[in-house]
N, C-alpha and C. Protein backbone atom coordinates (compact mmCIF):
# COMPACT_ATOMS: atom_id res chain seq x y z
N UNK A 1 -4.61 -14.25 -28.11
CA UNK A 1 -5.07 -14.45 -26.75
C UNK A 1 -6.50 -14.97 -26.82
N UNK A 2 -6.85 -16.09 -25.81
CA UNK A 2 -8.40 -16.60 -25.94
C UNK A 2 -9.32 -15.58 -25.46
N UNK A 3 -10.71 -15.62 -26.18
CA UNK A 3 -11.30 -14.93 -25.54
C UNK A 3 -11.71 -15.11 -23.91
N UNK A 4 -11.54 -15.86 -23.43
CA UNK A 4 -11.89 -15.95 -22.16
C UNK A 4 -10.74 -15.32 -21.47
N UNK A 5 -9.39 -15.59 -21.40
CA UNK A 5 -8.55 -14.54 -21.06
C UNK A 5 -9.06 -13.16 -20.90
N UNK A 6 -9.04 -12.86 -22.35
CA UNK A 6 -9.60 -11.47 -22.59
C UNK A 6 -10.59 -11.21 -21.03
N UNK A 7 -11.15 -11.44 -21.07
CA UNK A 7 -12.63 -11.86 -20.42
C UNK A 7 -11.98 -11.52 -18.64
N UNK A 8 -11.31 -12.66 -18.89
CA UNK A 8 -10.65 -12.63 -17.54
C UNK A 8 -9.93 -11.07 -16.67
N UNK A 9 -8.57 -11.15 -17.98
CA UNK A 9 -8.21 -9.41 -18.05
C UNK A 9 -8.61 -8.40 -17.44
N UNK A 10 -9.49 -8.50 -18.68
CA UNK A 10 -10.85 -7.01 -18.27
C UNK A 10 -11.48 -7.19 -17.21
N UNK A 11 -11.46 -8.13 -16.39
CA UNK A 11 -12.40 -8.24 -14.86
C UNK A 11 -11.73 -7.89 -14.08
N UNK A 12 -10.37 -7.94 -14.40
CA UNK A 12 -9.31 -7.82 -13.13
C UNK A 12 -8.81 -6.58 -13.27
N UNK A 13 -8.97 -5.69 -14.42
CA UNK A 13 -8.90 -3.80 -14.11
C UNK A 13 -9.41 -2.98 -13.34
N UNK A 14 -10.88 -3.50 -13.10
CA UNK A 14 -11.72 -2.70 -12.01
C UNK A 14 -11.05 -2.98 -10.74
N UNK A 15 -11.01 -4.56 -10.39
CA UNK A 15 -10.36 -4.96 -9.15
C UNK A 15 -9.29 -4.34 -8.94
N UNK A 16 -8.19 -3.47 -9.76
CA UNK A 16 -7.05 -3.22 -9.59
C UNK A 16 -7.46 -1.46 -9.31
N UNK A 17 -8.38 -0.78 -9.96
CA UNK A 17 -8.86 -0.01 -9.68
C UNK A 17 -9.38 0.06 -8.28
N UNK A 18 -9.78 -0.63 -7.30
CA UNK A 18 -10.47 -0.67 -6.38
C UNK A 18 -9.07 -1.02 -5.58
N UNK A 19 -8.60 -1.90 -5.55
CA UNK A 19 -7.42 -2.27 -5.08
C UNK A 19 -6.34 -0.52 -4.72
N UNK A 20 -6.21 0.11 -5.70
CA UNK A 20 -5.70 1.21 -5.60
C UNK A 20 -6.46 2.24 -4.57
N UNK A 21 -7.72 2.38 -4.81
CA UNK A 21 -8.42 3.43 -3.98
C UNK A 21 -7.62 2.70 -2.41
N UNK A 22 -8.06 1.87 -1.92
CA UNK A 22 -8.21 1.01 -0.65
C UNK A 22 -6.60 1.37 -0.11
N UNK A 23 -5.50 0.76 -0.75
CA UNK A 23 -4.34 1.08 -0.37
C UNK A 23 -3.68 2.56 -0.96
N UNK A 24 -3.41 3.26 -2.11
CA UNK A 24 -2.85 4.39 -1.72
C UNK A 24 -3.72 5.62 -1.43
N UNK A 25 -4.73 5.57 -1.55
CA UNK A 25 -5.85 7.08 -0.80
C UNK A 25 -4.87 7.53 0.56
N UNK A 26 -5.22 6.49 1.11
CA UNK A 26 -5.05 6.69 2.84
C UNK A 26 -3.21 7.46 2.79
N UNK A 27 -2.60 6.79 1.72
CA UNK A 27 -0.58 7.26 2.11
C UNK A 27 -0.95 8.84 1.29
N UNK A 28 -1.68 8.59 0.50
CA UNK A 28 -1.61 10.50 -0.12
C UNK A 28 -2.52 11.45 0.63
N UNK A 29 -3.78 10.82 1.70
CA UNK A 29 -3.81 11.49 2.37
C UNK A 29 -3.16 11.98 3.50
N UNK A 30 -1.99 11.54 3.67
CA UNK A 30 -1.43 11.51 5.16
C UNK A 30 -0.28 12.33 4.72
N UNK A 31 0.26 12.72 2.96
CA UNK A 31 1.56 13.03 2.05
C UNK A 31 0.35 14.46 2.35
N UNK A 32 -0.89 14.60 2.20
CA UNK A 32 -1.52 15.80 1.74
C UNK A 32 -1.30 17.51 2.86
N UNK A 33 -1.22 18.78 2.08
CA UNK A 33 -1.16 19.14 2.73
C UNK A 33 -2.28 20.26 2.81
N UNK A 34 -2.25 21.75 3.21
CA UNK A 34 -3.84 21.96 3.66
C UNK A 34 -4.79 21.47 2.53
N UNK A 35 -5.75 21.39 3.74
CA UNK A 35 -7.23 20.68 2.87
C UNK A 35 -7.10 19.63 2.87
N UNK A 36 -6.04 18.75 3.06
CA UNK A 36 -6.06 17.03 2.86
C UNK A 36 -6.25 16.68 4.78
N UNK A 37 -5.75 15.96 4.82
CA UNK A 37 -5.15 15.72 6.53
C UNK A 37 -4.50 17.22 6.82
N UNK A 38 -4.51 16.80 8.57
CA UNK A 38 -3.30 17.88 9.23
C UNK A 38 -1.88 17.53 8.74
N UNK A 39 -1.21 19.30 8.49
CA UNK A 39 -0.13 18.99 8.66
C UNK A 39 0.81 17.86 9.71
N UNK A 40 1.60 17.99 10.06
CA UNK A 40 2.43 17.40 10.89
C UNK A 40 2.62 18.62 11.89
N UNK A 41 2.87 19.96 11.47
CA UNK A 41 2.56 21.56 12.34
C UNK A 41 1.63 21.57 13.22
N UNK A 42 0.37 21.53 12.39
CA UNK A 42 -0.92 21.59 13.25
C UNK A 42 -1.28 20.68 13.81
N UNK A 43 -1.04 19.68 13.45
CA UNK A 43 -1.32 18.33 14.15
C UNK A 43 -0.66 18.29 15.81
N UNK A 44 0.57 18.82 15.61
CA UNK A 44 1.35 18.61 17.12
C UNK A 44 1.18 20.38 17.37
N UNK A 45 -0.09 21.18 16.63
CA UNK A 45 0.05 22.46 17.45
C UNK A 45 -1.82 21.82 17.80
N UNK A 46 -2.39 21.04 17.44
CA UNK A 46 -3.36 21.13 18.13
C UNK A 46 -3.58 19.57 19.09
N UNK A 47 -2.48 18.74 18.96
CA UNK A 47 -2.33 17.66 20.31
C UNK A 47 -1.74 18.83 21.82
N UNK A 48 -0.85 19.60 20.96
CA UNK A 48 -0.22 20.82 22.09
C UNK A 48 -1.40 21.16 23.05
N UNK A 49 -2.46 21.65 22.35
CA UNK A 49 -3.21 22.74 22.85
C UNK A 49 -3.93 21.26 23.57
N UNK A 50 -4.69 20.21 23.09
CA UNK A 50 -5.87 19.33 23.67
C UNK A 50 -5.23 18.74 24.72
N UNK A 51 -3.74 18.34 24.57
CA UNK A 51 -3.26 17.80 25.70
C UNK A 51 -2.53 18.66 26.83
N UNK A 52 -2.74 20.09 26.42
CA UNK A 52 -1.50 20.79 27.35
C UNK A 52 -0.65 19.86 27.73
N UNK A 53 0.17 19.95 26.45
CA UNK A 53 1.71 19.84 26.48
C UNK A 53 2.57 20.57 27.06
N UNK A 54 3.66 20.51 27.68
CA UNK A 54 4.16 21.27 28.45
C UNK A 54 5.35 21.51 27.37
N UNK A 55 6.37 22.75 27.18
CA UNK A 55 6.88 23.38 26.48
C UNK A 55 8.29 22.06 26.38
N UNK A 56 8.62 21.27 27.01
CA UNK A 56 9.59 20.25 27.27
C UNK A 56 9.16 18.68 26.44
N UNK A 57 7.49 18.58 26.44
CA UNK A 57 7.40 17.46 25.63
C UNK A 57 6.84 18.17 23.78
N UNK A 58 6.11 19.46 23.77
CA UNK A 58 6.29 20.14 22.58
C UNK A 58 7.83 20.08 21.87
N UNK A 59 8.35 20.08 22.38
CA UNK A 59 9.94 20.01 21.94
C UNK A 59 10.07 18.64 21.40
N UNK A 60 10.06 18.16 22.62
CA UNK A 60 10.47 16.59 21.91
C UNK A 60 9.27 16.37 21.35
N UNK A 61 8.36 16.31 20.87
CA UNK A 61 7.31 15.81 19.57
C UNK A 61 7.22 16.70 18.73
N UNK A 62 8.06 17.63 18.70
CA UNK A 62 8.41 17.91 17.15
C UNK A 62 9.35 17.68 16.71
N UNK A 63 10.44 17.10 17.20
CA UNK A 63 11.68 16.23 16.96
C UNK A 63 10.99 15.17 16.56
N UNK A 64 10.41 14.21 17.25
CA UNK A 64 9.53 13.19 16.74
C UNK A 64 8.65 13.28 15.53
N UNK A 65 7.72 14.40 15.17
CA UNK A 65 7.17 14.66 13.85
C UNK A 65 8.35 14.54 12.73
N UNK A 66 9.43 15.46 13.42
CA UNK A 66 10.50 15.82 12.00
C UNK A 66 11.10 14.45 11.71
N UNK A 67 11.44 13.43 12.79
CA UNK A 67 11.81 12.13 12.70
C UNK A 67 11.19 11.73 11.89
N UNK A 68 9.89 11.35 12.01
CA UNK A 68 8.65 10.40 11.77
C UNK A 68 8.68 11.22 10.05
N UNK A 69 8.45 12.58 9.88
CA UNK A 69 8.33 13.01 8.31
C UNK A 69 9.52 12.73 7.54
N UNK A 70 11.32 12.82 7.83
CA UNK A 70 12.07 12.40 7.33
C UNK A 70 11.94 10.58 6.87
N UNK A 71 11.53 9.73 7.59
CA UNK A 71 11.54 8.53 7.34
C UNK A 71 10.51 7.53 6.72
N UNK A 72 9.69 8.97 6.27
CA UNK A 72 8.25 8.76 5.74
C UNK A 72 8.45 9.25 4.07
N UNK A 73 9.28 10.16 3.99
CA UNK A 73 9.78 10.91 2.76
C UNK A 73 9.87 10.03 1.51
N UNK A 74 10.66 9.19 1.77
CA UNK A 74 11.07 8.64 0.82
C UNK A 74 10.05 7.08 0.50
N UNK A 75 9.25 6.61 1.22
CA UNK A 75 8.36 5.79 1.09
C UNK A 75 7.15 6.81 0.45
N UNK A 76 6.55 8.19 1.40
CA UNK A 76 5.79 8.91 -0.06
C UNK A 76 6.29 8.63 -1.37
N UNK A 77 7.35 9.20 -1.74
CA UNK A 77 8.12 9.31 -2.59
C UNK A 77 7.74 8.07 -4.22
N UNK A 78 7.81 7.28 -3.60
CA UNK A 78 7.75 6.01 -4.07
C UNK A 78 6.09 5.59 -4.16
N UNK A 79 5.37 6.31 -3.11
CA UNK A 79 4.00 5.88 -3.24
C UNK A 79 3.37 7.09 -4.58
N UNK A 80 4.13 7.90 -4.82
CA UNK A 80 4.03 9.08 -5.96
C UNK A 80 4.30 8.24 -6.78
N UNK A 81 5.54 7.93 -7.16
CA UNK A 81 5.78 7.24 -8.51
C UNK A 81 5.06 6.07 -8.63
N UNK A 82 4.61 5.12 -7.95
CA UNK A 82 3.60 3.81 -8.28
C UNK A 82 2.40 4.36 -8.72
N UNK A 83 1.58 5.61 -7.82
CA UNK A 83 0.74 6.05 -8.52
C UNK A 83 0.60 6.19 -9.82
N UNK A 84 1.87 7.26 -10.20
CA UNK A 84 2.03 7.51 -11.22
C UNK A 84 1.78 6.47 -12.45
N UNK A 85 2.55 5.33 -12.33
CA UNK A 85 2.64 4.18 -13.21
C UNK A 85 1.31 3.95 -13.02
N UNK A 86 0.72 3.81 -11.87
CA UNK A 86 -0.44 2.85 -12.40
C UNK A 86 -1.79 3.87 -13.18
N UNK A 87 -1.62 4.90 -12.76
CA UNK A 87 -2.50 5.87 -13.49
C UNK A 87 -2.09 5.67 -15.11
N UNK A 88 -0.97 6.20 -15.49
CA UNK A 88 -0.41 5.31 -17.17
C UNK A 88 -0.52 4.31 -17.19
N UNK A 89 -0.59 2.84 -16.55
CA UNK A 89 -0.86 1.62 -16.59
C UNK A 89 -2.56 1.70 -17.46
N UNK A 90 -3.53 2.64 -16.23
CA UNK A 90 -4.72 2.47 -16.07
C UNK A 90 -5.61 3.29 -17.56
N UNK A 91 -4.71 4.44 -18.10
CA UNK A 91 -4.95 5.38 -18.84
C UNK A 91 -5.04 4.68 -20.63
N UNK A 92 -4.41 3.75 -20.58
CA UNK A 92 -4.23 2.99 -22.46
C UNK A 92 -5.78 1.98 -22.20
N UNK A 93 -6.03 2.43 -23.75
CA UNK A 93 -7.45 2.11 -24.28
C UNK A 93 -7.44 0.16 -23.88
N UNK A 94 -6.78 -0.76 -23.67
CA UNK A 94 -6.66 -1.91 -22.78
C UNK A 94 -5.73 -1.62 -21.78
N UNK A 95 -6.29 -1.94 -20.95
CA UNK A 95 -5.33 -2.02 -19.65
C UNK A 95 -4.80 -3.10 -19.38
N UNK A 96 -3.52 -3.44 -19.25
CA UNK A 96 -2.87 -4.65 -19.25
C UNK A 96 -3.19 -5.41 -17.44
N UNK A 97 -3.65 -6.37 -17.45
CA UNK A 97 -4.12 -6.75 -15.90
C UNK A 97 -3.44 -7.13 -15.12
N UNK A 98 -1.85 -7.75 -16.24
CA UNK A 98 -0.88 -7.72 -15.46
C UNK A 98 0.03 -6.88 -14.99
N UNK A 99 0.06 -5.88 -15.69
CA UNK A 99 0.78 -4.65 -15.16
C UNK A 99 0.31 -3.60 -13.90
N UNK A 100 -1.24 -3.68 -14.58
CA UNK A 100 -1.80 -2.70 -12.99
C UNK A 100 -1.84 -3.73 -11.79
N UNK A 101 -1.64 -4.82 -12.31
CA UNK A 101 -1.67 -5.54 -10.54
C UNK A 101 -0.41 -6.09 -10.29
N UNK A 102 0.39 -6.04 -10.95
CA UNK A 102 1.66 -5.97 -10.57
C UNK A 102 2.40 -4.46 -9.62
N UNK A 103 1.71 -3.64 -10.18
CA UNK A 103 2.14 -2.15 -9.62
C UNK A 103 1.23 -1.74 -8.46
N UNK A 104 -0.44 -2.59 -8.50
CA UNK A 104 -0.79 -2.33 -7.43
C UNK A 104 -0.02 -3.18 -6.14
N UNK A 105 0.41 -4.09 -6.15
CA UNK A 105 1.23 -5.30 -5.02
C UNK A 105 2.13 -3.89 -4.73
N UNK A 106 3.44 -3.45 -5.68
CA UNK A 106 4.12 -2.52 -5.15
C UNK A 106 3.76 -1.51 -4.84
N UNK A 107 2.55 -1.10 -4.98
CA UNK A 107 1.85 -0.47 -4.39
C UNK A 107 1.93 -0.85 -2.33
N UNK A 108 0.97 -1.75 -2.56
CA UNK A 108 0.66 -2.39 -1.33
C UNK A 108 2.00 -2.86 0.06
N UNK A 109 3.24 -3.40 -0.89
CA UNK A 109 4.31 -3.16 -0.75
C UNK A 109 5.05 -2.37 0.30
N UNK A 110 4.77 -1.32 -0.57
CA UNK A 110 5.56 -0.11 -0.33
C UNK A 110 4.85 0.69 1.21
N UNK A 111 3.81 0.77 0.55
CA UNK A 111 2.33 0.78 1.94
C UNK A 111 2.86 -0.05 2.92
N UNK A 112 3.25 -1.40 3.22
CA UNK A 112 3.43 -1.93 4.29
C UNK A 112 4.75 -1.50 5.15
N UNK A 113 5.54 -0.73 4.28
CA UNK A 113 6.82 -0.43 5.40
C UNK A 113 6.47 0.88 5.81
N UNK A 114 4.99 1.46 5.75
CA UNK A 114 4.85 2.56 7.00
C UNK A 114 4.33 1.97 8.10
N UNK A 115 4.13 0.86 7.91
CA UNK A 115 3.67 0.36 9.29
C UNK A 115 4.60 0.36 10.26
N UNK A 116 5.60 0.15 10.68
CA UNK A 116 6.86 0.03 11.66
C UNK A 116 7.16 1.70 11.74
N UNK A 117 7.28 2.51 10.97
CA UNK A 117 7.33 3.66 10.79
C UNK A 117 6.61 4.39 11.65
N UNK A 118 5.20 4.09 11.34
CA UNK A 118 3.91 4.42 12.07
C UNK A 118 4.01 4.18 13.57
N UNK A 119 3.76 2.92 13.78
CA UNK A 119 4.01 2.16 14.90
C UNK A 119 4.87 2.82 15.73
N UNK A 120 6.15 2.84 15.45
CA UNK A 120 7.23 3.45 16.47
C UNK A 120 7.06 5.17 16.52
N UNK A 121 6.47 5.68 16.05
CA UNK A 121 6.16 6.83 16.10
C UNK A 121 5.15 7.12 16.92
N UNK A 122 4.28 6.37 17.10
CA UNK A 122 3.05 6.43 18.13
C UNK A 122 3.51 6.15 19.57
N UNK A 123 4.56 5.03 19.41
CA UNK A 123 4.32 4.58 20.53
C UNK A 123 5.89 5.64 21.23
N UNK A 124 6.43 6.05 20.44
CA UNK A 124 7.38 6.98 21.05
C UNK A 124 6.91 8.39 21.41
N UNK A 125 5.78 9.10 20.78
CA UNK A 125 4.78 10.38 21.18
C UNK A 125 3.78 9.99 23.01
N UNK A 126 3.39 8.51 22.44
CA UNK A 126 2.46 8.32 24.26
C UNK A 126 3.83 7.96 25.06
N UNK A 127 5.30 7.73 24.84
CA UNK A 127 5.85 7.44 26.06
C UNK A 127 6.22 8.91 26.69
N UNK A 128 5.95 9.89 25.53
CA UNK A 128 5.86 11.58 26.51
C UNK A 128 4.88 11.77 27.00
N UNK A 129 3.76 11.43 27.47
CA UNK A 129 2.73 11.76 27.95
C UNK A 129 2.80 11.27 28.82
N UNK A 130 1.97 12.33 30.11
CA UNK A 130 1.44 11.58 31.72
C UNK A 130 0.32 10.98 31.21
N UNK A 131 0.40 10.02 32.88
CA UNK A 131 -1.27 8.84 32.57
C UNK A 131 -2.28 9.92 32.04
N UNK A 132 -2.54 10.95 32.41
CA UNK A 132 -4.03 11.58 31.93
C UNK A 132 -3.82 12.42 30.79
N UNK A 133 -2.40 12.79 29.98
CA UNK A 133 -2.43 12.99 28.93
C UNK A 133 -2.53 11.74 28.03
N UNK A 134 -1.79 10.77 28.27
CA UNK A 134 -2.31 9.48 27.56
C UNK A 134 -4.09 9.03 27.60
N UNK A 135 -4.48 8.96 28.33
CA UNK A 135 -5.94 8.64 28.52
C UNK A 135 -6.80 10.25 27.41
N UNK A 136 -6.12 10.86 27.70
CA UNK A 136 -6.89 12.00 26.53
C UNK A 136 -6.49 11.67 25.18
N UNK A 137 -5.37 11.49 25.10
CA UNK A 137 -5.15 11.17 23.63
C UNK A 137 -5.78 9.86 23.24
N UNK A 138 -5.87 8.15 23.97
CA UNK A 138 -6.76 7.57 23.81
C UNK A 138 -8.34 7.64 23.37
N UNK A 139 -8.57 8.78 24.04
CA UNK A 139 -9.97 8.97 23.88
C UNK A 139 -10.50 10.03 22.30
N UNK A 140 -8.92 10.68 22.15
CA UNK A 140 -9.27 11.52 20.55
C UNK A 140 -9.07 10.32 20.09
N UNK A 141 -8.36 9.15 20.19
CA UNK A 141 -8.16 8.39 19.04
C UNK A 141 -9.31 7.49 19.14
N UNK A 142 -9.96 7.15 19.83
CA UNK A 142 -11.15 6.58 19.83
C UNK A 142 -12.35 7.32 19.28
N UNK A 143 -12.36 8.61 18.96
CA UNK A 143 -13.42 9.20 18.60
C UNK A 143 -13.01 9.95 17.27
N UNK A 144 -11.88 9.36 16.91
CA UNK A 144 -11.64 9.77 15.06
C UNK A 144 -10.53 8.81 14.92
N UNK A 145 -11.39 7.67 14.46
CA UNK A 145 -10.54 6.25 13.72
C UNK A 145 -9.64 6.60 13.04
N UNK A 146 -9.67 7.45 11.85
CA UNK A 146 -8.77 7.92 10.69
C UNK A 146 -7.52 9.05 11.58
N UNK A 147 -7.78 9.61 12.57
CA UNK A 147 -6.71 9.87 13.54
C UNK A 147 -6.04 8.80 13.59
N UNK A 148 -6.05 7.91 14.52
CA UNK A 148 -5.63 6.67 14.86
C UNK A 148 -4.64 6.21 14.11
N UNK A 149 -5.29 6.01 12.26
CA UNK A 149 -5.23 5.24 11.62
C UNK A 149 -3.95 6.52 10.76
N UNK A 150 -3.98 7.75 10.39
CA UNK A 150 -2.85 7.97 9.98
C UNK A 150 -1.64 8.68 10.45
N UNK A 151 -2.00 8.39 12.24
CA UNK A 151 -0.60 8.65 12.50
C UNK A 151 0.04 7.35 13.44
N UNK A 152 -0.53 6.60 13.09
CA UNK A 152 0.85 5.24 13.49
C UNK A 152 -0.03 4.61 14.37
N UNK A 153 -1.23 4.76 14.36
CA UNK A 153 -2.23 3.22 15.58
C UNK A 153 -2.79 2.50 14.65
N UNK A 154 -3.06 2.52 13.52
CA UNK A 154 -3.14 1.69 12.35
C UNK A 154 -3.12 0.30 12.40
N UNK A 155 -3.49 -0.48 12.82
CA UNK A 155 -3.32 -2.15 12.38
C UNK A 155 -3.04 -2.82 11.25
N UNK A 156 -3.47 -2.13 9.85
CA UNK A 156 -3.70 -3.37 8.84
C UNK A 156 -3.22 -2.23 7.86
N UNK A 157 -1.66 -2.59 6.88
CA UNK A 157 -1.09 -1.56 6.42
C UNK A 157 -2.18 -1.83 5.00
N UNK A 158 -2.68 -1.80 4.71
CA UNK A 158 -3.27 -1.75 3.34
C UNK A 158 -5.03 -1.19 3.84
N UNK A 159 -5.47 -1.07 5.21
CA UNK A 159 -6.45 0.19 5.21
C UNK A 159 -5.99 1.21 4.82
């Protein structure tokens, strides 16, 4: 192999390193449970309490959580095992530049089909809400981005 390759290679490990923080942090924090993010429990026991939910839409948004966590399962799942690889990708004394950025893409990948996931999950939780429970929940999501961002208002699947 030329040395400039070489050269090349080795520039593109860090990038793949960085590449990884950026896209899977955010899916293992959202997989995490206490101490990481809210559960999916507390999360819809403390929208319950901020939005006084009434015992009829508590119901249905935890049908919706259990929805939204079943169809999320198996995309974690997969965001575990890419980790995995790319941590052994990342771990041998050269790191191959095509392999960690090949695994980061499926990485990134895999990351993009929570978006629709996300998406329809959000927008099926505000169609239970009255106008002024919607306007409250607007306003938590405006005042904690990373709210927003890991339960389905998200724009850009690789934040």
């Amino acid at each position: 192999m030329s040395e400039s390759r070489v050269k090349s290679l080795s520039k593109m490990a860090p990038m793949a390193l960085l590449a990884l923080a950026l896209l899977a942090v955010p899916a293992l924090a959202l997989a995490a449970g206490p101490g990481g993010m809210h559960t999916p429990g507390a999360h819809l026991q403390m929208l319950a309490q901020k939005l006084n939910l009434t015992e009829e839409q508590q119901a249905s948004a935890k049908q919706l959580f259990a929805d939204f966590q079943a169809k999320m399962a198996p995309i974690h799942q997969a965001q575990k095992a890419l980790h995995t690889q790319l941590k052994a990708a990342l771990a041998v004394a050269n790191p191959d530049a095509a392999t960690v950025g090949q695994v980061v893409i499926q990485m990134h990948q895999s990351r993009a089909q929570m978006k629709p996931v996300m998406t329809a999950f959000h927008q099926q939780l505000e169609a239970l809400l009255t106008p002024e429970q919607l306007a409250t929940y607007k306003q938590m999501q405006a005042a904690h981005p990373a709210f927003r961002h890991n339960w389905g208002g998200g724009s850009n699947p690789s934040q």
